[in-house]
C-alpha atoms as a PDB file:
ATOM      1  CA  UNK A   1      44.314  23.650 -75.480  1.00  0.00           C
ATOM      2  CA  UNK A   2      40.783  24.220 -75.275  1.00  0.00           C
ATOM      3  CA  UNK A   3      38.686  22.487 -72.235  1.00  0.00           C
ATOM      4  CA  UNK A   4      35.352  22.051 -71.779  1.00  0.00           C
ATOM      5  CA  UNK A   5      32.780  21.738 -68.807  1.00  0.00           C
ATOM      6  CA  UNK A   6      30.110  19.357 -69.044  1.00  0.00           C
ATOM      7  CA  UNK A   7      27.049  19.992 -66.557  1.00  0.00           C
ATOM      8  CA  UNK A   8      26.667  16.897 -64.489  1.00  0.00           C
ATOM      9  CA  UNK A   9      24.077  14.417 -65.106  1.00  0.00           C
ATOM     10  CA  UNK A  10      20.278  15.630 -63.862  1.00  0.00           C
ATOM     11  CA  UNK A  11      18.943  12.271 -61.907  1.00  0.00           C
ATOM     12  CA  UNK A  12      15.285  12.064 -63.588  1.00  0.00           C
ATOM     13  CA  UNK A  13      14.629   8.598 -62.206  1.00  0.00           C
ATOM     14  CA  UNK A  14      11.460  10.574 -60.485  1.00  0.00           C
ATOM     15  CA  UNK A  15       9.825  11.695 -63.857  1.00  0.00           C
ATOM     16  CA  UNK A  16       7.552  14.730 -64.060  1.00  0.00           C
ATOM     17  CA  UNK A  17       8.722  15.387 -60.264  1.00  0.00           C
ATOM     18  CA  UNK A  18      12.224  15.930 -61.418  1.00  0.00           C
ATOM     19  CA  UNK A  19      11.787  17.705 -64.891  1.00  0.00           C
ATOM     20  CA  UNK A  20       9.318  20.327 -62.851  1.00  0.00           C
ATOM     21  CA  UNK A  21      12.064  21.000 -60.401  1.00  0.00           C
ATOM     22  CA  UNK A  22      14.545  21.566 -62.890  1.00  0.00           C
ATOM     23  CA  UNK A  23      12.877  24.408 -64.559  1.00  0.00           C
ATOM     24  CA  UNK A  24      11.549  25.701 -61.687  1.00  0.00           C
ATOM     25  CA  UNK A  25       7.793  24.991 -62.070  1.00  0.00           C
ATOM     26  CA  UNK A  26       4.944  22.835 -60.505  1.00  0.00           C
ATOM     27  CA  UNK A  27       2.382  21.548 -62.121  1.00  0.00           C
ATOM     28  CA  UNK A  28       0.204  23.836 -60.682  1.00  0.00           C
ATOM     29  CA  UNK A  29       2.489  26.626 -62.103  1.00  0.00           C
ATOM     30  CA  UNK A  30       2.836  25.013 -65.845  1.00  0.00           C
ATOM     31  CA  UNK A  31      -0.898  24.715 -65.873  1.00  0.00           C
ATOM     32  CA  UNK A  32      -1.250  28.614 -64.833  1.00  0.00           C
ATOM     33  CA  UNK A  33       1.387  29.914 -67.238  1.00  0.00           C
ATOM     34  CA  UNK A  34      -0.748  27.987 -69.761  1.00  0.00           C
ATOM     35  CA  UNK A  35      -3.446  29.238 -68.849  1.00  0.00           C
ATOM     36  CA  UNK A  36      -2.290  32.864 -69.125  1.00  0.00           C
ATOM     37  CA  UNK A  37      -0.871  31.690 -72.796  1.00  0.00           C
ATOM     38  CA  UNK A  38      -4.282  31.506 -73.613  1.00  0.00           C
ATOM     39  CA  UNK A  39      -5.962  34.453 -72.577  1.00  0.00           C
ATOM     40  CA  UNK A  40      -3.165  36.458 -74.227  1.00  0.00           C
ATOM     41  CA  UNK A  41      -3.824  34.847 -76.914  1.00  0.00           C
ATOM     42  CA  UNK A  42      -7.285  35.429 -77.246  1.00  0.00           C
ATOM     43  CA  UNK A  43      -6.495  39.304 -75.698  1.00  0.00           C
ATOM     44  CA  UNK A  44      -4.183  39.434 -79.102  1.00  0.00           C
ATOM     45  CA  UNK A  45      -6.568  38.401 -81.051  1.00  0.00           C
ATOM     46  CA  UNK A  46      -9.512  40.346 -79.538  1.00  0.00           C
ATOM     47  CA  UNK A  47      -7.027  44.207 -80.428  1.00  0.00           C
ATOM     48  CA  UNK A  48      -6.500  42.717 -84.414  1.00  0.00           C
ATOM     49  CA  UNK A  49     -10.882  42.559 -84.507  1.00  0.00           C
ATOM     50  CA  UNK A  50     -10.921  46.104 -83.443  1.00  0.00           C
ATOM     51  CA  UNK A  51     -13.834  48.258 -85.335  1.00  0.00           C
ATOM     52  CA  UNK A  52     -13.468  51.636 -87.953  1.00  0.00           C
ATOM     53  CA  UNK A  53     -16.288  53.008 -85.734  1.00  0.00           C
ATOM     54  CA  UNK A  54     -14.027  55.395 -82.877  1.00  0.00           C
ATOM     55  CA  UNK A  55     -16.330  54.541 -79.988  1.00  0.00           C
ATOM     56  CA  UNK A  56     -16.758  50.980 -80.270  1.00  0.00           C
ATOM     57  CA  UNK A  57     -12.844  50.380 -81.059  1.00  0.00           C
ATOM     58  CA  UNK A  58     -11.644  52.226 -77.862  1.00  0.00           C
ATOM     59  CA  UNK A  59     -14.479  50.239 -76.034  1.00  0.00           C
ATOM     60  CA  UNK A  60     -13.068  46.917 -77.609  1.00  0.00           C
ATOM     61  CA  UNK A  61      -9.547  47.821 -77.686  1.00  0.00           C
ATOM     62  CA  UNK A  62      -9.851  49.101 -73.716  1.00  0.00           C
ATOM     63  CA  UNK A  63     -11.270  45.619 -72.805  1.00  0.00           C
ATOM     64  CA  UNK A  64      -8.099  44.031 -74.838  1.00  0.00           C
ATOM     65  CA  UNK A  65      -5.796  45.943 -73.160  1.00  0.00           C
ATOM     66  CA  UNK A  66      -8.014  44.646 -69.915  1.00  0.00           C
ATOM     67  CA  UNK A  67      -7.594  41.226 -70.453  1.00  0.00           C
ATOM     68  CA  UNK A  68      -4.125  41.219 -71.775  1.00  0.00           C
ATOM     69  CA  UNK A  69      -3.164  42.761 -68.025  1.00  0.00           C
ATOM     70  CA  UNK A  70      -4.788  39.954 -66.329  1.00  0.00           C
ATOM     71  CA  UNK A  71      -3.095  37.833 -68.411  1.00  0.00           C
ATOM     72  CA  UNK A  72       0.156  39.151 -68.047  1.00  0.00           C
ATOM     73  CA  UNK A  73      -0.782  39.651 -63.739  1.00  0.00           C
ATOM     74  CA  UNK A  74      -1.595  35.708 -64.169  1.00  0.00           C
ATOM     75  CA  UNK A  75       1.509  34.373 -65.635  1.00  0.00           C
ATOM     76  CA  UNK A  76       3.646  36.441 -62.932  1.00  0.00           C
ATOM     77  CA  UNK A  77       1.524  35.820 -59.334  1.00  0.00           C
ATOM     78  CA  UNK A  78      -0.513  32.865 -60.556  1.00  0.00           C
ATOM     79  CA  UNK A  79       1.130  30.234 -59.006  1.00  0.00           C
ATOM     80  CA  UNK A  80       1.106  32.471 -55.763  1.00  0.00           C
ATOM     81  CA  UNK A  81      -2.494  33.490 -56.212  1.00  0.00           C
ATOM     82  CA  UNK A  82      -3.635  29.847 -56.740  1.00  0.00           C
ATOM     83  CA  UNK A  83      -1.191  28.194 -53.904  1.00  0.00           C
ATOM     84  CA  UNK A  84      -3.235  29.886 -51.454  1.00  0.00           C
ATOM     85  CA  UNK A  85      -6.264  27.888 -52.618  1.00  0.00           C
ATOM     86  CA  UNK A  86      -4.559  24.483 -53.405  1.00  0.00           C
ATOM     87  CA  UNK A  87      -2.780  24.606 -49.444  1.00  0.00           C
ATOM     88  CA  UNK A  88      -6.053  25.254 -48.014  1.00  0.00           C
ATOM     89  CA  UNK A  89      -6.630  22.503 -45.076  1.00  0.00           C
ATOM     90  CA  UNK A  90      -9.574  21.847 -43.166  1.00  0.00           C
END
């Protein structure tokens, strides 16, 4: 005989509130790892419009590689970074 466990019911009676706290996130964090989405994204994009000339494509593809860090930095101590900001009182 085979049993299964069921999870019990998530109370979402609070909306966005309770769907953030479930996976973990703010707002403020959603909005930051979208933000980082993006400038990956255009980080990406910026290495596949990389030039035959030597010197311009390790100029271009350095400032990729740049970007793509900061992007990567953002989506992993951007809510941090930012909470700093958001807190401030005064």
């Amino acid at each position: 005989m085979r049993r299964t466990f069921l999870a019990k019911p998530v109370d979402m009676s609070k909306g966005f509130q309770d769907f953030f706290d479930t996976i973990g996130l703010t707002g403020g964090g959603l909005v930051t790892k979208g933000i980082a989405a993006v400038i990956a994204v255009i980080a990406l994009r910026m290495m596949l419009q990389l030039s035959n000339d030597p010197k311009t494509a390790m100029r271009k593809g350095l400032a990729a590689v740049g970007t793509l860090f900061v992007a990567v930095i953002l989506a992993l101590y951007g809510d941090t970074l930012f909470s700093t900001v958001t807190d401030a009182k005064g």
